[in-house]
PDB file of N, CA and C in Angstrom:
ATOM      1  N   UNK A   1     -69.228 -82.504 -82.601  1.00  0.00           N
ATOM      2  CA  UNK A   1     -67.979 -83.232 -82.432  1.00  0.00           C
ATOM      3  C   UNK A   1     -67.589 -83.309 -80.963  1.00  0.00           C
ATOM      4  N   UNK A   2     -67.973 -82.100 -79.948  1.00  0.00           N
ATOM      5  CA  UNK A   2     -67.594 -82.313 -78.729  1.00  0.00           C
ATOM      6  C   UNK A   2     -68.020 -83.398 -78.053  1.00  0.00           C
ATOM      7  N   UNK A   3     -69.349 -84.127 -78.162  1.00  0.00           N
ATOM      8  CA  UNK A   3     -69.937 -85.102 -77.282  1.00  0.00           C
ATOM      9  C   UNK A   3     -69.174 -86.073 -77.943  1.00  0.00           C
ATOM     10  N   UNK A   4     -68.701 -86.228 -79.276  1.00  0.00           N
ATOM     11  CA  UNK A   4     -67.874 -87.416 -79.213  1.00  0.00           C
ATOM     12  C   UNK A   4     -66.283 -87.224 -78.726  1.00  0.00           C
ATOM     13  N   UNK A   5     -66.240 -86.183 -78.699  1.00  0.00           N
ATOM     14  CA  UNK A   5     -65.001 -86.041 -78.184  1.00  0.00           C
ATOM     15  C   UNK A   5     -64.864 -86.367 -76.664  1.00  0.00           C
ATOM     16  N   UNK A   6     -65.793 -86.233 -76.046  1.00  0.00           N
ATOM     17  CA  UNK A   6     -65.919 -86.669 -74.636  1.00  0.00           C
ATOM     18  C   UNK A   6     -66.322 -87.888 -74.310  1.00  0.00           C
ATOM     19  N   UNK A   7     -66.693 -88.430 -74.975  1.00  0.00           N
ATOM     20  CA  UNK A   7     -66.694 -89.926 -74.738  1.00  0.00           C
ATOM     21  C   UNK A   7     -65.419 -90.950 -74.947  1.00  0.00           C
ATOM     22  N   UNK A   8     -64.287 -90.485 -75.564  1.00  0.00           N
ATOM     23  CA  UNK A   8     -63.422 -91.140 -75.733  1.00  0.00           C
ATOM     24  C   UNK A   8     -62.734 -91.048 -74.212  1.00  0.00           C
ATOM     25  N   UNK A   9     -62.037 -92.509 -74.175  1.00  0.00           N
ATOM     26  CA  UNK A   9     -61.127 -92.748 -73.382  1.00  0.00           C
ATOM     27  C   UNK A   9     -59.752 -91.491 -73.379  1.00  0.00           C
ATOM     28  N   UNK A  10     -59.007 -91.861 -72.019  1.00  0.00           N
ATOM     29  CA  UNK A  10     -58.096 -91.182 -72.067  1.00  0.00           C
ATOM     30  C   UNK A  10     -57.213 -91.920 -73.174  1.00  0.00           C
ATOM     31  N   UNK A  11     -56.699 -92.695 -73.639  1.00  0.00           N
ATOM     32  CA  UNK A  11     -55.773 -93.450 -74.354  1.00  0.00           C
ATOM     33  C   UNK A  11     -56.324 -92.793 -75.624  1.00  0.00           C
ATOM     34  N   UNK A  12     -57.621 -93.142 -76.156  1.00  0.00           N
ATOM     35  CA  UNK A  12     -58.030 -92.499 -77.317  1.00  0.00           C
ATOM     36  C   UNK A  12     -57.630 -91.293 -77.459  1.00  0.00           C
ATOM     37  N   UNK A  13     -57.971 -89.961 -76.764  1.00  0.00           N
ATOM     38  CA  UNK A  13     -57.830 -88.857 -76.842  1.00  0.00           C
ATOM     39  C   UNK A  13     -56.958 -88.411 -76.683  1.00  0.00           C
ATOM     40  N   UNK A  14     -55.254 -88.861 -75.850  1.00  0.00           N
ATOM     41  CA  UNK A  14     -54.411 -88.969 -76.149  1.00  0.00           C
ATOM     42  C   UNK A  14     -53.792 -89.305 -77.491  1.00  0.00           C
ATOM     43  N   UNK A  15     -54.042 -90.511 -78.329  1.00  0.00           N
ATOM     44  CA  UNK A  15     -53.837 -90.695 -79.574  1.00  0.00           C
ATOM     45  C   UNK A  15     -53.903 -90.188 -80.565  1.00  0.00           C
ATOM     46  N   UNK A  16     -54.922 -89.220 -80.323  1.00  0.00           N
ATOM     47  CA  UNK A  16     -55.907 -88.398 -81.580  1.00  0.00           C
ATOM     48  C   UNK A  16     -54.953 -86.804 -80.968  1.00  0.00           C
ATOM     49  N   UNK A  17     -55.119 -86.691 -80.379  1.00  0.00           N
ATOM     50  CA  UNK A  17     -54.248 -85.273 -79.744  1.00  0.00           C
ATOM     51  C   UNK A  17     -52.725 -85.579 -80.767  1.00  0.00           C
ATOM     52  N   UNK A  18     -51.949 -86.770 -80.260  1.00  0.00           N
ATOM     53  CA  UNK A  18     -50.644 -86.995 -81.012  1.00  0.00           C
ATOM     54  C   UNK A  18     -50.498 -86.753 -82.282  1.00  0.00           C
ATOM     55  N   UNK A  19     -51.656 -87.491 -82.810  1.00  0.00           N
ATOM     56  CA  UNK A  19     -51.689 -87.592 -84.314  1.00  0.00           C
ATOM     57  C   UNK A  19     -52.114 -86.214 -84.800  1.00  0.00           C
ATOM     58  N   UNK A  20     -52.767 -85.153 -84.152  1.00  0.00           N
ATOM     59  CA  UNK A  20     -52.698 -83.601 -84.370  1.00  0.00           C
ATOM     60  C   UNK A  20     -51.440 -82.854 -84.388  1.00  0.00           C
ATOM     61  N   UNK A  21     -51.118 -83.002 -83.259  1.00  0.00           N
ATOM     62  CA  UNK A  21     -49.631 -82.877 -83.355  1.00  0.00           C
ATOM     63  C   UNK A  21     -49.037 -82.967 -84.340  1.00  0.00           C
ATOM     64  N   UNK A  22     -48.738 -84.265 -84.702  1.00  0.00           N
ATOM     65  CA  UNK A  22     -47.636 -84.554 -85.723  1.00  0.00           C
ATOM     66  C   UNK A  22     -48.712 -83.533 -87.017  1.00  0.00           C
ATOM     67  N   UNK A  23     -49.776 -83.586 -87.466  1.00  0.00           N
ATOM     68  CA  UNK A  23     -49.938 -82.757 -88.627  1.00  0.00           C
ATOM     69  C   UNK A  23     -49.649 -81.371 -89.098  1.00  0.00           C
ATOM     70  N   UNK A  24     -49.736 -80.910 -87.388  1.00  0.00           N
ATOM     71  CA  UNK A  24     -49.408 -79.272 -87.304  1.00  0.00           C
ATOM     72  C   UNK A  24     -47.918 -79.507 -87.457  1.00  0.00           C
ATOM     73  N   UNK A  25     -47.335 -80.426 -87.042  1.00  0.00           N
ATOM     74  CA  UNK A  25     -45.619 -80.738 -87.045  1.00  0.00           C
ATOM     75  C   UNK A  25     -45.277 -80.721 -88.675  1.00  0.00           C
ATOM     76  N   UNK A  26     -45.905 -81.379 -89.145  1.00  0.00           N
ATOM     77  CA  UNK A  26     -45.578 -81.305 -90.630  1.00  0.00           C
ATOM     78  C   UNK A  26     -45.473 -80.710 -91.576  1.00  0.00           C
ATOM     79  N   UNK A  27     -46.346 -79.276 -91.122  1.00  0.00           N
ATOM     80  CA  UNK A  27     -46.623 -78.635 -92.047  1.00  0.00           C
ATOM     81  C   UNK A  27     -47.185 -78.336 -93.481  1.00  0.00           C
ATOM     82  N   UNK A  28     -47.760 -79.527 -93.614  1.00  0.00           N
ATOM     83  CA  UNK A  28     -48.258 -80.422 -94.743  1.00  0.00           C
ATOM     84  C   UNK A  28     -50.147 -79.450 -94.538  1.00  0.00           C
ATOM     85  N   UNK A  29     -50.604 -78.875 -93.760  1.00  0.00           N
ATOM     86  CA  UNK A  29     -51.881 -79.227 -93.475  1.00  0.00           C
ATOM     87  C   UNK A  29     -52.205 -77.516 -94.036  1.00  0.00           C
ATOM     88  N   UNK A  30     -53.338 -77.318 -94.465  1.00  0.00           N
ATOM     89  CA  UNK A  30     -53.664 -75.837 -95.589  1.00  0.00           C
ATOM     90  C   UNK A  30     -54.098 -74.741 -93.994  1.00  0.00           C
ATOM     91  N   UNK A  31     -54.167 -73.406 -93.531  1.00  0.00           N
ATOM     92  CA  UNK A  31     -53.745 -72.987 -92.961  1.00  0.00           C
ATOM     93  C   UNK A  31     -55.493 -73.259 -92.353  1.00  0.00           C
ATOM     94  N   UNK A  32     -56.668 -73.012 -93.195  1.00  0.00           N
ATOM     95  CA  UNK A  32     -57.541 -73.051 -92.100  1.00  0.00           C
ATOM     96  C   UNK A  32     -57.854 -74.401 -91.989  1.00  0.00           C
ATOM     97  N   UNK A  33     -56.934 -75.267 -92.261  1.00  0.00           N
ATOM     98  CA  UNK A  33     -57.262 -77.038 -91.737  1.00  0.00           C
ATOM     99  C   UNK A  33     -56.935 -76.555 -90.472  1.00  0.00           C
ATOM    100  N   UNK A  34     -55.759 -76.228 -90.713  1.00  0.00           N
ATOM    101  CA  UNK A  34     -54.778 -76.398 -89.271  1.00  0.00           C
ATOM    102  C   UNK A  34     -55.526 -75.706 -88.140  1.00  0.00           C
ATOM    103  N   UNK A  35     -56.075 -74.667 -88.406  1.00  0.00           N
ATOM    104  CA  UNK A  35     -56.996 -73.875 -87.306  1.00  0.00           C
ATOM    105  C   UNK A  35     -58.158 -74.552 -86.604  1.00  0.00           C
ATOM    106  N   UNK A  36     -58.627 -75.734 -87.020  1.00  0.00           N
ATOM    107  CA  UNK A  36     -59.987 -76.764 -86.992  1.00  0.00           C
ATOM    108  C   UNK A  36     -58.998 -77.558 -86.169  1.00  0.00           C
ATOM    109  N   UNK A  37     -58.001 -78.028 -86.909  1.00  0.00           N
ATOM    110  CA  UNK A  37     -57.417 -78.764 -86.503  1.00  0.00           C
ATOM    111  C   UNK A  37     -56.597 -78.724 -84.633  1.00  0.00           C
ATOM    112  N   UNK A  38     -55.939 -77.324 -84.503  1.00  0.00           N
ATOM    113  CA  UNK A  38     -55.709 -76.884 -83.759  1.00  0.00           C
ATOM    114  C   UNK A  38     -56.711 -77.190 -82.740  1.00  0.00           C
ATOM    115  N   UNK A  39     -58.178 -76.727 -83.280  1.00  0.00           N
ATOM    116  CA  UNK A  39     -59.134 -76.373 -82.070  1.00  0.00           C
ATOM    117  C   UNK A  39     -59.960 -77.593 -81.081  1.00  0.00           C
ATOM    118  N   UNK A  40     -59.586 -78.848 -82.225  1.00  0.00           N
ATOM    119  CA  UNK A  40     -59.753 -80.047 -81.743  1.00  0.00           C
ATOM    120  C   UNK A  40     -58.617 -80.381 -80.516  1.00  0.00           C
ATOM    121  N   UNK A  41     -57.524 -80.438 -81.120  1.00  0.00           N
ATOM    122  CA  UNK A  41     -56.510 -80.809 -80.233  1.00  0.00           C
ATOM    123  C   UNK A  41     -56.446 -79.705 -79.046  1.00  0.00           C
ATOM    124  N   UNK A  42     -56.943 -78.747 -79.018  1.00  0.00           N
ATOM    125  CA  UNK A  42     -57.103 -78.165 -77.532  1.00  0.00           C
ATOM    126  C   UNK A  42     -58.295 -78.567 -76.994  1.00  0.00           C
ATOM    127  N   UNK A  43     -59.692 -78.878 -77.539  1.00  0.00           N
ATOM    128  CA  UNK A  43     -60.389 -79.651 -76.624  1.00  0.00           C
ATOM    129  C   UNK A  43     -60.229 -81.082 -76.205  1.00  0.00           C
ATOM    130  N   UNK A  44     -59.252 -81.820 -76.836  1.00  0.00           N
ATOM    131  CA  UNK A  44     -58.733 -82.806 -76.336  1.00  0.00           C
ATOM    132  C   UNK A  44     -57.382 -82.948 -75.406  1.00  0.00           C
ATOM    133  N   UNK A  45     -57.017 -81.889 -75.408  1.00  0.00           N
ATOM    134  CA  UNK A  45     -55.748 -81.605 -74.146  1.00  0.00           C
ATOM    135  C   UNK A  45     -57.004 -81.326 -72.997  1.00  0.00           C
ATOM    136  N   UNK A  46     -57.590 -80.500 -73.040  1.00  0.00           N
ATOM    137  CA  UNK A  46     -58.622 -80.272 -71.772  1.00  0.00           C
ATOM    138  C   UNK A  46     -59.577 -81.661 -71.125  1.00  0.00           C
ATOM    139  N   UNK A  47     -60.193 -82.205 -72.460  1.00  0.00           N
ATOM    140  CA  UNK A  47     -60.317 -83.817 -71.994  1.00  0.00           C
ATOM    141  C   UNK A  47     -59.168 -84.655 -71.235  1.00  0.00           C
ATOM    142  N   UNK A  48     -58.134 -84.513 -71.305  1.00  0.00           N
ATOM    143  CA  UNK A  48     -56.947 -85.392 -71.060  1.00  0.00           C
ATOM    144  C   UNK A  48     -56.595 -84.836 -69.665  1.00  0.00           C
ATOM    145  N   UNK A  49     -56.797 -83.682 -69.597  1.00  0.00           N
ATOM    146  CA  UNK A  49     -55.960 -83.284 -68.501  1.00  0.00           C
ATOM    147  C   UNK A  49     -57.247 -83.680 -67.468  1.00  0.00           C
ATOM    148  N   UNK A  50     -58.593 -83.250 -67.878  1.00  0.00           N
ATOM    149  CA  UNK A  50     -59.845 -83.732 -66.548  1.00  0.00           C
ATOM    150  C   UNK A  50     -59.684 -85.189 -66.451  1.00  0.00           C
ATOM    151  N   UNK A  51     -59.533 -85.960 -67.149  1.00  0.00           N
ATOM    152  CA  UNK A  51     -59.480 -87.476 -67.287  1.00  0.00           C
ATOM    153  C   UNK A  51     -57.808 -87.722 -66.033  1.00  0.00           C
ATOM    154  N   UNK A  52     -56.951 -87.064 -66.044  1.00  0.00           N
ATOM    155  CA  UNK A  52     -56.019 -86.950 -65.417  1.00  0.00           C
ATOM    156  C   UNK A  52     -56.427 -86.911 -64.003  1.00  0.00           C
ATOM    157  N   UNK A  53     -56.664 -85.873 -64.222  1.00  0.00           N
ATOM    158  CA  UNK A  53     -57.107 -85.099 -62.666  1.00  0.00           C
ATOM    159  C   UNK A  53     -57.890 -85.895 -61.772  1.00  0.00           C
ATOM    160  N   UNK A  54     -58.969 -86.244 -62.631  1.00  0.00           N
ATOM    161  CA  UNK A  54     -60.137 -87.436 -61.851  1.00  0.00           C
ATOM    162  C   UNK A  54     -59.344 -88.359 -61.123  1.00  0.00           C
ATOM    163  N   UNK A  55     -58.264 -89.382 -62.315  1.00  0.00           N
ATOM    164  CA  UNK A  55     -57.531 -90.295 -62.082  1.00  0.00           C
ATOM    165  C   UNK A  55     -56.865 -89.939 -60.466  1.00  0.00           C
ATOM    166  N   UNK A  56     -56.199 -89.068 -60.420  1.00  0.00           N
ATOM    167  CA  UNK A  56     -55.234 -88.181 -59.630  1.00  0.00           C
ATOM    168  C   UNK A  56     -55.924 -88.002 -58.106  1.00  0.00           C
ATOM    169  N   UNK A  57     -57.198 -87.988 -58.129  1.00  0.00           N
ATOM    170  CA  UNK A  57     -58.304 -87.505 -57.413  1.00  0.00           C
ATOM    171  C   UNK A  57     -58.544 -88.877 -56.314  1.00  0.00           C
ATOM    172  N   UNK A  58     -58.566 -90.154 -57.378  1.00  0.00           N
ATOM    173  CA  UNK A  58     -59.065 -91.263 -56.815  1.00  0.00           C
ATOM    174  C   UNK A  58     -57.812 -92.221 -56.094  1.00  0.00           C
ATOM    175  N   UNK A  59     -56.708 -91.636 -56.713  1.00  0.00           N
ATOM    176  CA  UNK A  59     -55.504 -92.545 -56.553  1.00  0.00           C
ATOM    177  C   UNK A  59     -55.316 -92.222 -54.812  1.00  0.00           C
ATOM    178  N   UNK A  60     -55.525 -90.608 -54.819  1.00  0.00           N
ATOM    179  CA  UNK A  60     -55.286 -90.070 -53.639  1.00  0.00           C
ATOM    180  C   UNK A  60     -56.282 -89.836 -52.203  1.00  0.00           C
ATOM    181  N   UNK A  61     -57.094 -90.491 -52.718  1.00  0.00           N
ATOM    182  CA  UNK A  61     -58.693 -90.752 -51.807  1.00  0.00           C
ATOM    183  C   UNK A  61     -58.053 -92.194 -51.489  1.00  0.00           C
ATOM    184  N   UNK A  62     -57.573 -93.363 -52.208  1.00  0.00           N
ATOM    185  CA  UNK A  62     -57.054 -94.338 -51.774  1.00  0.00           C
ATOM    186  C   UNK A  62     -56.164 -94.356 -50.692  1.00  0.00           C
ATOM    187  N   UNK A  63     -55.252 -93.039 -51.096  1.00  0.00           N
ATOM    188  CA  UNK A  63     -53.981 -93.678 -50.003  1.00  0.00           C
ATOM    189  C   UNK A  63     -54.344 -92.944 -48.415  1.00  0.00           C
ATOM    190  N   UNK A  64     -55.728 -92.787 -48.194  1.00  0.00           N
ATOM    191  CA  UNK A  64     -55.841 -92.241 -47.261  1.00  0.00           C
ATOM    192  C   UNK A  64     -56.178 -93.096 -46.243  1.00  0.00           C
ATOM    193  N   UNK A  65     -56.246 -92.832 -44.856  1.00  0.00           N
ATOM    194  CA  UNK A  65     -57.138 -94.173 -43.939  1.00  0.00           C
ATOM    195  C   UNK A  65     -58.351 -93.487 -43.844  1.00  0.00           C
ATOM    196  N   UNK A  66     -59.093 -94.143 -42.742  1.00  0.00           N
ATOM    197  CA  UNK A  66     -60.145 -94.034 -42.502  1.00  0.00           C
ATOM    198  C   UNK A  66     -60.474 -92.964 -41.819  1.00  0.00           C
ATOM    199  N   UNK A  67     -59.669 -92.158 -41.244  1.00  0.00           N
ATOM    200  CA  UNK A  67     -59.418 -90.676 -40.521  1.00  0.00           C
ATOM    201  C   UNK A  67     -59.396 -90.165 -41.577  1.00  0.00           C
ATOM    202  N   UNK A  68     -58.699 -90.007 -43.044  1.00  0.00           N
ATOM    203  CA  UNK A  68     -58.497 -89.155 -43.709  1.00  0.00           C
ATOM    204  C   UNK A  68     -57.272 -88.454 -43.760  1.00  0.00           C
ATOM    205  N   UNK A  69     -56.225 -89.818 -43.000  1.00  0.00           N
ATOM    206  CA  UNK A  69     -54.819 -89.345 -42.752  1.00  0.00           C
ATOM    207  C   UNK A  69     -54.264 -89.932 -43.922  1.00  0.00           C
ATOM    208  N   UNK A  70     -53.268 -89.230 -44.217  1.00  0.00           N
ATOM    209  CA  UNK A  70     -52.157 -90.161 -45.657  1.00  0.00           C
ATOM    210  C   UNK A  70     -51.529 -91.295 -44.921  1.00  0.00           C
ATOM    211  N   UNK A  71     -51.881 -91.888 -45.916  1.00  0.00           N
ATOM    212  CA  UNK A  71     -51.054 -93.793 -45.461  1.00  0.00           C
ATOM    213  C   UNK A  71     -49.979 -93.607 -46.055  1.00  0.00           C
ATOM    214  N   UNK A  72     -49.594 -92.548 -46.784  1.00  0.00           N
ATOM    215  CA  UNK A  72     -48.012 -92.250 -47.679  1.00  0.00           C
ATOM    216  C   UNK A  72     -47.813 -91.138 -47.520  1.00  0.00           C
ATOM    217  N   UNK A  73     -46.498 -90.405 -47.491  1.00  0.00           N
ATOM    218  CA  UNK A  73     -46.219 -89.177 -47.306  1.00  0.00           C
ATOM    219  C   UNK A  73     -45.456 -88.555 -48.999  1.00  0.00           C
ATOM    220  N   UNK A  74     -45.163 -89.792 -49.630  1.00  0.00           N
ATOM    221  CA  UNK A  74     -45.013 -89.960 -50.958  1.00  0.00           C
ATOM    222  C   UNK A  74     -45.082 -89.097 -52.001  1.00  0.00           C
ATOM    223  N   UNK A  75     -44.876 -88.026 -52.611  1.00  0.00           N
ATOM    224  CA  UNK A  75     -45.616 -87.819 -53.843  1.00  0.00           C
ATOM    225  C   UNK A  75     -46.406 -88.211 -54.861  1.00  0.00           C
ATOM    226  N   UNK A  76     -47.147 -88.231 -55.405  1.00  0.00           N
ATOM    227  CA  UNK A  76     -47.184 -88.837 -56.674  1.00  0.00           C
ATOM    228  C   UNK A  76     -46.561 -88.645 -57.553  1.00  0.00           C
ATOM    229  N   UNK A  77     -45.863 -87.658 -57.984  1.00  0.00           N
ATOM    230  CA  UNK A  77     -45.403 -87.652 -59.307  1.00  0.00           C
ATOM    231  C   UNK A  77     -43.798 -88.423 -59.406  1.00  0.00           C
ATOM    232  N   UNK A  78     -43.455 -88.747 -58.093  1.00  0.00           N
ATOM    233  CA  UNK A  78     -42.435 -89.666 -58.024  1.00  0.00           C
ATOM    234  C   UNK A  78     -42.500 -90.972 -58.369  1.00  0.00           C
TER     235      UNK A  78
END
């Protein structure tokens, strides 16, 4: 399941993470679902967050010049 789990997009794996969520939210799910279940949605928070990071990585290689000086003094998370 992991290699497909890593092939999904961030949007996908975001989606599928949510929709874990809400099952553990519900309480609806038998206790060792939820444990499978659980263990997915933490390898897909770890997908999400490297898929992040990369993103995060490239945004900020952009705002640089050609010295390697910031063209923004900006944050990102602003």
């Amino acid at each position: 399941m992991s290699e497909k789990i890593n092939e999904l997009s961030f949007e996908q794996a975001l989606e599928k993470l949510e929709n874990i969520v809400s099952q553990l939210e519900s309480g609806q799910i038998k206790l060792e679902d939820a444990v499978k279940v659980y263990e997915e949605g933490n390898q897909l928070k770890k997908i999400c967050e490297e898929k992040l990071k990369n993103a995060q990585m490239k945004v900020e290689k952009l705002l640089l010049d050609k010295q390697g000086e910031p063209i923004s003094s900006e944050p990102l998370d602003e």
